[in-house]
N, C-alpha and C. Protein backbone atom coordinates (compact mmCIF):
# COMPACT_ATOMS: atom_id res chain seq x y z
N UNK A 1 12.03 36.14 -31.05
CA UNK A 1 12.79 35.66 -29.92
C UNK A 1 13.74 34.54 -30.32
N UNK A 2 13.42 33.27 -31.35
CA UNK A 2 14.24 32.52 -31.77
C UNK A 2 14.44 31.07 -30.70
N UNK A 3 13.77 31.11 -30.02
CA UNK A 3 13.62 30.12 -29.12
C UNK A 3 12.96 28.91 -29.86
N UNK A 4 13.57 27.94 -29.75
CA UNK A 4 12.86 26.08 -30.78
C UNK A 4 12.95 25.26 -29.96
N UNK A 5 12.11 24.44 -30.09
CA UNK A 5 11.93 22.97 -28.41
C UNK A 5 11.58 22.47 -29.74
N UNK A 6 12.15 21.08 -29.61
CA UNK A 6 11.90 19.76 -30.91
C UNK A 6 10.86 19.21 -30.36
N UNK A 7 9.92 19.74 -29.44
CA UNK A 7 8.24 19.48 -29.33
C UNK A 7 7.80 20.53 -28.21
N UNK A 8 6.79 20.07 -27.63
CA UNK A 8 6.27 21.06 -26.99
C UNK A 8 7.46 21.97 -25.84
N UNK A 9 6.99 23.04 -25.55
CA UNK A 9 7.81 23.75 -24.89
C UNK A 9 7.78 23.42 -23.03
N UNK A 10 8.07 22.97 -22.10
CA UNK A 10 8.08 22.76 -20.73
C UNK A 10 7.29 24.07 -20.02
N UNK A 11 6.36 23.77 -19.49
CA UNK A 11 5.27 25.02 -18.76
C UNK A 11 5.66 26.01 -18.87
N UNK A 12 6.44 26.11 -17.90
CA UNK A 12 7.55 27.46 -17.40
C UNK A 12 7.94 28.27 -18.66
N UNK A 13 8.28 27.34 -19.69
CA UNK A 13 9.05 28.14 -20.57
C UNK A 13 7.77 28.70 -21.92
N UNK A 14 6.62 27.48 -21.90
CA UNK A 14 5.60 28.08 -22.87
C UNK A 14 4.57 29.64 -22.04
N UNK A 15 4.91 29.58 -20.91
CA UNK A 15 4.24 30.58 -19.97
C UNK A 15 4.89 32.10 -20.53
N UNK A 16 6.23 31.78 -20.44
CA UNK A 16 7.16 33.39 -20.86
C UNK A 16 7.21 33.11 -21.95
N UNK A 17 7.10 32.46 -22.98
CA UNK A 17 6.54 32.86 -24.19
C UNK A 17 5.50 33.27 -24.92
N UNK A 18 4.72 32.82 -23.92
CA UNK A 18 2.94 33.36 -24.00
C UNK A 18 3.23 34.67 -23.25
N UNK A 19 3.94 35.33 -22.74
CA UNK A 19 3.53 36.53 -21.88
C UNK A 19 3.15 36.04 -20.83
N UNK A 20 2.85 35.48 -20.11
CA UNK A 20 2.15 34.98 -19.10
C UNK A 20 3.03 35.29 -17.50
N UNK A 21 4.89 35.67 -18.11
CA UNK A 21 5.36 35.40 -16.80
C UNK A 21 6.11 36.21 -17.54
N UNK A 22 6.43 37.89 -17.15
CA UNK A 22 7.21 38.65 -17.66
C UNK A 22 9.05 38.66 -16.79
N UNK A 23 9.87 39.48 -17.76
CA UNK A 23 10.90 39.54 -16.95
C UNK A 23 10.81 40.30 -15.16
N UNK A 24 9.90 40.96 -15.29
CA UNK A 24 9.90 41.94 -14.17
C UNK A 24 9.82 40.49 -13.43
N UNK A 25 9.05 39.63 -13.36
CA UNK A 25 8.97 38.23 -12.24
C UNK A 25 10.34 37.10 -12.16
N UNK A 26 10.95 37.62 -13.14
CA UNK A 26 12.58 36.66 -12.83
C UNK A 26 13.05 37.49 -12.27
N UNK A 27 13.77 36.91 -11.39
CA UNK A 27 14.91 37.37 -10.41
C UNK A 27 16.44 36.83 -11.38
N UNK A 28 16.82 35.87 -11.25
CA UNK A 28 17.90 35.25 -11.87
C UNK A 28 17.88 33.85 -12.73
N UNK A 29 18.82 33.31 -12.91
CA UNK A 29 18.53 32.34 -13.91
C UNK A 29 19.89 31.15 -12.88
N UNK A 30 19.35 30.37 -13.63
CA UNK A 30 20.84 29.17 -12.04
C UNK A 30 21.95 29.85 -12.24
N UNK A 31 22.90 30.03 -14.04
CA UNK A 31 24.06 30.14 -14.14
C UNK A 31 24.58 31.37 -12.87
N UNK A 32 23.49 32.57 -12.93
CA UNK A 32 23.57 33.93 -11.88
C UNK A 32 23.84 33.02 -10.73
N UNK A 33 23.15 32.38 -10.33
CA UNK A 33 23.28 32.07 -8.76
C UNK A 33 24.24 31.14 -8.56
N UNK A 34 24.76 30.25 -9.46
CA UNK A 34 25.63 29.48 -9.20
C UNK A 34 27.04 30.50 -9.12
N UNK A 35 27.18 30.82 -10.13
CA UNK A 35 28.22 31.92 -10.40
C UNK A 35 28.83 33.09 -9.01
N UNK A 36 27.75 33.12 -8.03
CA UNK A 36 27.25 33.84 -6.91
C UNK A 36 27.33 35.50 -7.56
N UNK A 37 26.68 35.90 -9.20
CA UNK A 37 26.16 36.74 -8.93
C UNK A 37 25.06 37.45 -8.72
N UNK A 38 23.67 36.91 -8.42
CA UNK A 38 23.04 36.34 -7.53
C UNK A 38 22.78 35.43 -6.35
N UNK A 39 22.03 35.85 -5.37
CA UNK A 39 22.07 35.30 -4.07
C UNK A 39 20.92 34.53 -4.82
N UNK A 40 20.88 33.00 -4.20
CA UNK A 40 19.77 32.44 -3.98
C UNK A 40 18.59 32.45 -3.10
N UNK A 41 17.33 31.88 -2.58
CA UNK A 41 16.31 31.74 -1.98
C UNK A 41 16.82 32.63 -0.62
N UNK A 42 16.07 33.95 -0.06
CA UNK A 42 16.64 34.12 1.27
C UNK A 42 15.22 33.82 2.17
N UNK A 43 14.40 32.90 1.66
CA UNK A 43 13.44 33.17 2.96
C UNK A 43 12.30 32.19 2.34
N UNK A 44 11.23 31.16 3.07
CA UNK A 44 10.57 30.26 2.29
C UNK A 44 9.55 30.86 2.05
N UNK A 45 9.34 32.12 1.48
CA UNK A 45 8.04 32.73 0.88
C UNK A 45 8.80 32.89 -0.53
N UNK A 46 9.92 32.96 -0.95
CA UNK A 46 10.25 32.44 -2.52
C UNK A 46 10.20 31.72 -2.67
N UNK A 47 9.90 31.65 -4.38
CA UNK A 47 10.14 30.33 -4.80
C UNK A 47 10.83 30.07 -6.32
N UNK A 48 11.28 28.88 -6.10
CA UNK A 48 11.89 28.65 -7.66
C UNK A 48 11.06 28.07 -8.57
N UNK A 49 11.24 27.93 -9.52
CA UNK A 49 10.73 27.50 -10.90
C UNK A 49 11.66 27.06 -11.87
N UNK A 50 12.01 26.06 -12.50
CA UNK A 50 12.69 24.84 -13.43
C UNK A 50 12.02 24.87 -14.17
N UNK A 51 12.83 25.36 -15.21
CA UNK A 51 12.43 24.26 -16.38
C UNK A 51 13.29 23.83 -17.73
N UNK A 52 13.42 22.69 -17.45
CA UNK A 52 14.13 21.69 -17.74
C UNK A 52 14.50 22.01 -19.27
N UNK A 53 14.91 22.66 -20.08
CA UNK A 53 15.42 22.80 -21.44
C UNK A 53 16.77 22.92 -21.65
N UNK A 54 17.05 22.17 -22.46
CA UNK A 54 18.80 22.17 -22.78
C UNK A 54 19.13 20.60 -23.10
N UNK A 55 20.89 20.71 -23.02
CA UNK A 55 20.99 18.99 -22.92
C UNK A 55 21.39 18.60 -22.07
N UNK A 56 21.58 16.85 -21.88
CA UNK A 56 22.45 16.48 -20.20
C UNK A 56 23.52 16.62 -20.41
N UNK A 57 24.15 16.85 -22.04
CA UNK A 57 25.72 17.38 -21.73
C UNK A 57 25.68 18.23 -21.27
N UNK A 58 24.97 19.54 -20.81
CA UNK A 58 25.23 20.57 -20.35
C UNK A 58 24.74 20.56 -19.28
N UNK A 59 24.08 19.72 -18.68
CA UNK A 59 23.82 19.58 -17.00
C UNK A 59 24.95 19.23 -16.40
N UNK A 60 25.88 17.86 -16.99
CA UNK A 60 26.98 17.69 -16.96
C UNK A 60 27.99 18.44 -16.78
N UNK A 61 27.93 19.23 -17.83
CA UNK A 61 29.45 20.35 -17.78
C UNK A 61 28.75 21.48 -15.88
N UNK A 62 27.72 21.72 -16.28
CA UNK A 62 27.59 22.59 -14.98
C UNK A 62 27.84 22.01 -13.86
N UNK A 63 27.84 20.92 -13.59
CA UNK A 63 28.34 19.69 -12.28
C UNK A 63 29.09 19.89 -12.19
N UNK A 64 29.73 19.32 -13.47
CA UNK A 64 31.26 19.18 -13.19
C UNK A 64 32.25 20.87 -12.89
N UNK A 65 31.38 21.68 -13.35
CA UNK A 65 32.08 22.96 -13.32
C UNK A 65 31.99 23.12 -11.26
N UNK A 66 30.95 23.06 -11.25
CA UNK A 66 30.07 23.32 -9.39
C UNK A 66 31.03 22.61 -8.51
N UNK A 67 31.66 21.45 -9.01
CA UNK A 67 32.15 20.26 -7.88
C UNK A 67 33.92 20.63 -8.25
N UNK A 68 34.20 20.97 -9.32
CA UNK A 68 35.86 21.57 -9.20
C UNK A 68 35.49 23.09 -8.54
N UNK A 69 34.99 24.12 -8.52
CA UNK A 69 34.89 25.54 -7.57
C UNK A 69 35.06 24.98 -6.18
N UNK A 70 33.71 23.94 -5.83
CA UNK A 70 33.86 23.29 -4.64
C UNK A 70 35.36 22.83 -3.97
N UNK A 71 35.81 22.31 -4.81
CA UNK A 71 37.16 21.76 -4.41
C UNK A 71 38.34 22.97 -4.11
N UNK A 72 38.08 23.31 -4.93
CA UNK A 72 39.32 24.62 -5.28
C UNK A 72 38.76 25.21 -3.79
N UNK A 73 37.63 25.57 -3.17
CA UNK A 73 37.22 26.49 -2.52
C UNK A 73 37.35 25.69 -0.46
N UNK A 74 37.71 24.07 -1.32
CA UNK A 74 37.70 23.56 -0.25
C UNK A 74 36.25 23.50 0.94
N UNK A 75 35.10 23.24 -0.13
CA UNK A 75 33.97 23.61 0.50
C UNK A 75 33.00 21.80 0.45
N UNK A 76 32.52 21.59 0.81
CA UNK A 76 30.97 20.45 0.44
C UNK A 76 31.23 19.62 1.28
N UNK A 77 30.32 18.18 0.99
CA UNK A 77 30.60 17.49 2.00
C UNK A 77 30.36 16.07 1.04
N UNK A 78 31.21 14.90 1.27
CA UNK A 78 30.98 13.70 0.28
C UNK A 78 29.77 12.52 1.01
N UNK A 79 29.05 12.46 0.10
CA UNK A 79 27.94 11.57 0.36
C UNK A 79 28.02 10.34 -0.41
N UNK A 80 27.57 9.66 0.86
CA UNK A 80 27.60 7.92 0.27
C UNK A 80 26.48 7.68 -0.42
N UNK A 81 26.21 7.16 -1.93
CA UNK A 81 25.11 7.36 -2.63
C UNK A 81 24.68 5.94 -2.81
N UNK A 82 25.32 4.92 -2.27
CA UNK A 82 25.45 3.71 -2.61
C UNK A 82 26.25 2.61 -1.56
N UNK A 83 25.81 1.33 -1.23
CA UNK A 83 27.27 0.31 -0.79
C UNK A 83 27.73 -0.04 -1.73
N UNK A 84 27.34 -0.58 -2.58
CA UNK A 84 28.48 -1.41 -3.90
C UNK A 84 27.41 -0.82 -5.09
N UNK A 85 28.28 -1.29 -5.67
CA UNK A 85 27.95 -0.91 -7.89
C UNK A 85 27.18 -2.34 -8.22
N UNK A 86 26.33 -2.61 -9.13
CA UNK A 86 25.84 -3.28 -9.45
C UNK A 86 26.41 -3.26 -10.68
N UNK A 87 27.25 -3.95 -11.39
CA UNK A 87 27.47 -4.00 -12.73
C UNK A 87 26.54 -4.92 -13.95
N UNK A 88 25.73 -5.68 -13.42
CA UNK A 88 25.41 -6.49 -13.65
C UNK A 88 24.25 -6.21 -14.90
């Protein structure tokens, strides 16, 4: 398979490498659903599962990819995450 974690592997991901969680039980992966070629969650008897492998540059680039579509699409809504910056 060729898969390497620079230590242990995150549940989720030592589970489908053990066999434990075959493809027949994935539905999609985020990039599918972000992409919309996959639908996400239609009903709260699914559920998702994360797991966290990769880097934050690439959490990054997927943000930043999600929030320019958004724009272009003229879609979201801006949230106040903060009153002031603490620079301190």
């Amino acid at each position: 398979m060729g898969v390497s974690f620079a230590s242990r592997p995150p549940l989720v991901a030592k589970m489908y490498l053990d066999g434990k969680i075959g493809n027949d039980r994935i539905y999609a992966n985020i990039g599918e659903i972000i992409s919309g070629r996959k639908r996400g969650r239609e009903n709260d008897k699914e559920r998702i599962y994360y797991s966290p492998i990769g880097l934050g540059s690439e959490d990054i680039a997927v943000a930043y990819y999600v929030f320019k579509k958004a724009q272009s699409c003229k879609i979201g809504k801006k949230v106040k995450l903060w009153d002031s910056v603490d620079s301190s």
